[in-house]
Protein backbone atom coordinates (compact mmCIF):
# COMPACT_ATOMS: atom_id res chain seq x y z
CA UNK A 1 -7.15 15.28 26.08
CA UNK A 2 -10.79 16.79 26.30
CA UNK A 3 -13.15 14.26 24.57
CA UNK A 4 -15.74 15.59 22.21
CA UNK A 5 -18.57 13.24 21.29
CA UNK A 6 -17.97 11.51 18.67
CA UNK A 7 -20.85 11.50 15.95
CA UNK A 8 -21.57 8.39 13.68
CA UNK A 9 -23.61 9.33 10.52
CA UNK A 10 -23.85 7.83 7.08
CA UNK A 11 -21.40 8.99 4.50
CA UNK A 12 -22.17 11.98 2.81
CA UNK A 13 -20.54 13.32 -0.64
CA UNK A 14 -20.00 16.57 1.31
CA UNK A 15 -17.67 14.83 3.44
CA UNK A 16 -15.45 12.93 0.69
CA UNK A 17 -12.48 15.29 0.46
CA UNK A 18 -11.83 14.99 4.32
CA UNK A 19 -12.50 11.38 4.18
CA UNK A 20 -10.69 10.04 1.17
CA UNK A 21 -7.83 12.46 2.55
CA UNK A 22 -8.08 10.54 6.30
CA UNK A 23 -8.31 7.22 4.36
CA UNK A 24 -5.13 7.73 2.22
CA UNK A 25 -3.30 8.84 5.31
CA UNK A 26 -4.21 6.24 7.66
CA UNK A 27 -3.22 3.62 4.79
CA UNK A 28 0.08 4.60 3.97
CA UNK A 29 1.28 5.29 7.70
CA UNK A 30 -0.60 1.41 7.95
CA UNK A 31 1.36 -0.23 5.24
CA UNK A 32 4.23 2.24 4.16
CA UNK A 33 3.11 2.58 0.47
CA UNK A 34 1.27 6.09 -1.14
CA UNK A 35 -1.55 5.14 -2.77
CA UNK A 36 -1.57 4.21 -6.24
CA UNK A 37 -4.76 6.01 -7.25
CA UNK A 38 -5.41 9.42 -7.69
CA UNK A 39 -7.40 11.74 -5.05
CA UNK A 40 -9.73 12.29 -7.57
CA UNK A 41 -10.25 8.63 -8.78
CA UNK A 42 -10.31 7.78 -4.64
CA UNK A 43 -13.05 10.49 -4.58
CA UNK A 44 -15.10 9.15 -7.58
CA UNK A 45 -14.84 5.84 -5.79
CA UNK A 46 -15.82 6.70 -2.36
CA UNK A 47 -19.07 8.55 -3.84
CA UNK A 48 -20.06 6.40 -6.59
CA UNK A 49 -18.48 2.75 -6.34
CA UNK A 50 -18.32 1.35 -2.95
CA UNK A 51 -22.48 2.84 -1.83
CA UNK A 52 -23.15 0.63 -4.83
CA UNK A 53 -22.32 -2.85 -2.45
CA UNK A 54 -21.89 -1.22 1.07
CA UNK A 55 -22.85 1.09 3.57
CA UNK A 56 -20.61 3.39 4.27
CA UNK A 57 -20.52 5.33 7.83
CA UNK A 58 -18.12 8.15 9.18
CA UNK A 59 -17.24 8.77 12.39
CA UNK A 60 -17.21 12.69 13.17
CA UNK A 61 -15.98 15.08 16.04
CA UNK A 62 -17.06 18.76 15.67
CA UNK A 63 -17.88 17.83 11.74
CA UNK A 64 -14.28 16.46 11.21
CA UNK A 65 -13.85 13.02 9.68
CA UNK A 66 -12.40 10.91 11.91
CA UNK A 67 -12.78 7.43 10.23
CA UNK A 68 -14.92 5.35 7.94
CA UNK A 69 -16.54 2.13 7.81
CA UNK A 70 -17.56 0.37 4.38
CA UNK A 71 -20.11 -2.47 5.11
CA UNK A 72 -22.88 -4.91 4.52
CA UNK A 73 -24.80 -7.60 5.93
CA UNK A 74 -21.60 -10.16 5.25
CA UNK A 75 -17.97 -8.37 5.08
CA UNK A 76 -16.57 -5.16 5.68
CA UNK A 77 -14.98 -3.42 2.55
CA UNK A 78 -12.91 -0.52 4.51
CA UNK A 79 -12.11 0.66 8.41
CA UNK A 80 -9.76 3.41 8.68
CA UNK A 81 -9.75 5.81 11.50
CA UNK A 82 -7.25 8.95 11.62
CA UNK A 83 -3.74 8.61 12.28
CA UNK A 84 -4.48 11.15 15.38
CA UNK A 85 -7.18 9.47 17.25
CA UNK A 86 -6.20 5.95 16.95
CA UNK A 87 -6.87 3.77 20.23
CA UNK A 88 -9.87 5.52 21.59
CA UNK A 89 -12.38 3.43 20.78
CA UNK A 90 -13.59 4.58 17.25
CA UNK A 91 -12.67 1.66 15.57
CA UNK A 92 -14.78 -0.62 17.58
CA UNK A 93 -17.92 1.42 17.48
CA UNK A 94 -17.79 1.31 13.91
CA UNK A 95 -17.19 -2.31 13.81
CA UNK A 96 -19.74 -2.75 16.42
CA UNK A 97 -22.42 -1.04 14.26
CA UNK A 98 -21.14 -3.24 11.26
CA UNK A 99 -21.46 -6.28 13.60
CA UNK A 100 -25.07 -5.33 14.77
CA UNK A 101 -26.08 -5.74 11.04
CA UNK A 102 -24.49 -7.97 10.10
CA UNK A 103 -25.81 -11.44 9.05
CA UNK A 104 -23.71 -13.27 12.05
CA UNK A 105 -20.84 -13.36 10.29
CA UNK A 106 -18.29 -10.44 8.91
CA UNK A 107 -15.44 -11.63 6.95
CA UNK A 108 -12.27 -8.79 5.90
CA UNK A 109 -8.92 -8.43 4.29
CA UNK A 110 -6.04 -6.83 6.25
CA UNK A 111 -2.54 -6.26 5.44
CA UNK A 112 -0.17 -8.57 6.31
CA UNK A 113 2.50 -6.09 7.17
CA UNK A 114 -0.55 -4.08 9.15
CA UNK A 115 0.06 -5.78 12.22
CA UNK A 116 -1.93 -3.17 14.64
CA UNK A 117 -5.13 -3.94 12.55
CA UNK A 118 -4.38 -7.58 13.21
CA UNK A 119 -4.34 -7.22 16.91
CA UNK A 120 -7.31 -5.25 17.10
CA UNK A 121 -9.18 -7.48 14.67
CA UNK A 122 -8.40 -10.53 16.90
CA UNK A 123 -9.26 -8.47 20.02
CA UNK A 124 -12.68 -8.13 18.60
CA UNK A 125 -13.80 -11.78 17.51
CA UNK A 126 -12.15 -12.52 14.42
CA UNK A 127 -10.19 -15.20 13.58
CA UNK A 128 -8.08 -16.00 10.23
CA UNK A 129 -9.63 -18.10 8.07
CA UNK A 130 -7.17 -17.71 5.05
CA UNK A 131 -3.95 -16.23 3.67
CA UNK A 132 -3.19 -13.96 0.65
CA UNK A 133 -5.12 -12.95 -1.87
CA UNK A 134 -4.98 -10.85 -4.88
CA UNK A 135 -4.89 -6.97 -3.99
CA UNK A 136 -3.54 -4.53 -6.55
CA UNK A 137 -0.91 -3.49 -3.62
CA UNK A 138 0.78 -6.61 -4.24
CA UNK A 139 1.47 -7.03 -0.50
CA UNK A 140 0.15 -10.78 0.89
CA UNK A 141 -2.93 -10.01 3.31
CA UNK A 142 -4.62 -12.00 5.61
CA UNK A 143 -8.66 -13.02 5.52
CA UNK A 144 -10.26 -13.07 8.85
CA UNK A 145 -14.10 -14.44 9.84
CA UNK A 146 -16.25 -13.00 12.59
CA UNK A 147 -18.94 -15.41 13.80
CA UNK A 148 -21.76 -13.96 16.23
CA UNK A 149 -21.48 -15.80 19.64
C-alpha cells in the first residue's frame, strides 16, 4: 500500500459532493441503514447548517476526501472516514486536532449497533457517560465523555 500524505484542511464547499458522498457511505456500511435525507438536503447541510455550530475539517489524499470531522470547543458533531482507508490512523488525527481545541472535554453520540466506532472511541480516552437518546434513525446510541488527562 504506498502511503500518500494525508492533508488536513478546513472544509470547503468545493469539496461537499465528495464528502457528503464519503459520509453517506461510511454511515450506512456503519449502521446498515441508507440515509433518510436526500444528497441534496445532506449537501445544503454540510455547507450551510453544521459551520453554523462547528468546525468542520477534511482529511485529503491527492485532493480526495477521505473523512470529516465536525467540531467545537465541547463535542464533536460528525467523524467519518472512507470505507477504504479505515484503520490507518485518520480517524485519530482528526480527533486529535478536535482534542487539541477542545475545552478539556469532548462529549459524542455513536451508534449502538456501530461497534468499531465504540472500540476506537474507548481506545482514545472516552468513556460512556449515558445511553440512548433521541436520533431521527431511531436506533439507541451511546453518549461518551473525553476528559483531558
Amino acid at each position: 500500500m504506498n502511503h500518500h500524505k494525508i492533508i488536513i484542511t478546513q472544509y470547503n464547499p468545493k469539496y461537499a459532493e465528495q464528502t457528503v458522498d464519503m459520509w453517506r457511505a461510511s454511515k450506512e456500511h456503519a449502521i446498515g441503514q441508507k440515509d433518510i435525507h436526500s444528497v441534496e438536503n445532506h449537501v445544503y447541510f454540510i455547507n450551510h447548517i453544521l459551520p453554523e455550530q462547528f468546525q468542520i475539517d477534511l482529511a485529503l489524499i491527492d485532493e480526495k476526501v477521505v473523512g470529516m470531522i465536525a467540531y467545537n470547543e465541547r463535542e464533536i458533531s460528525q467523524l467519518y472516514i472512507h470505507i477504504d482507508h479505515q484503520g490507518i490512523g485518520i480517524g485519530q488525527t482528526l480527533l486529535d486536532k478536535a482534542k487539541a481545541q477542545s475545552c478539556g472535554r469532548l462529549t459524542l453520540y455513536t451508534f449502538e449497533v456501530n461497534e468499531k466506532a465504540q472500540r476506537f472511541y474507548e481506545k482514545h480516552g472516552f468513556k460512556i457517560i449515558g445511553r440512548g437518546h433521541e436520533n431521527e434513525e431511531k436506533l439507541p446510541d451511546i453518549h461518551y465523555e473525553w476528559i483531558s488527562k
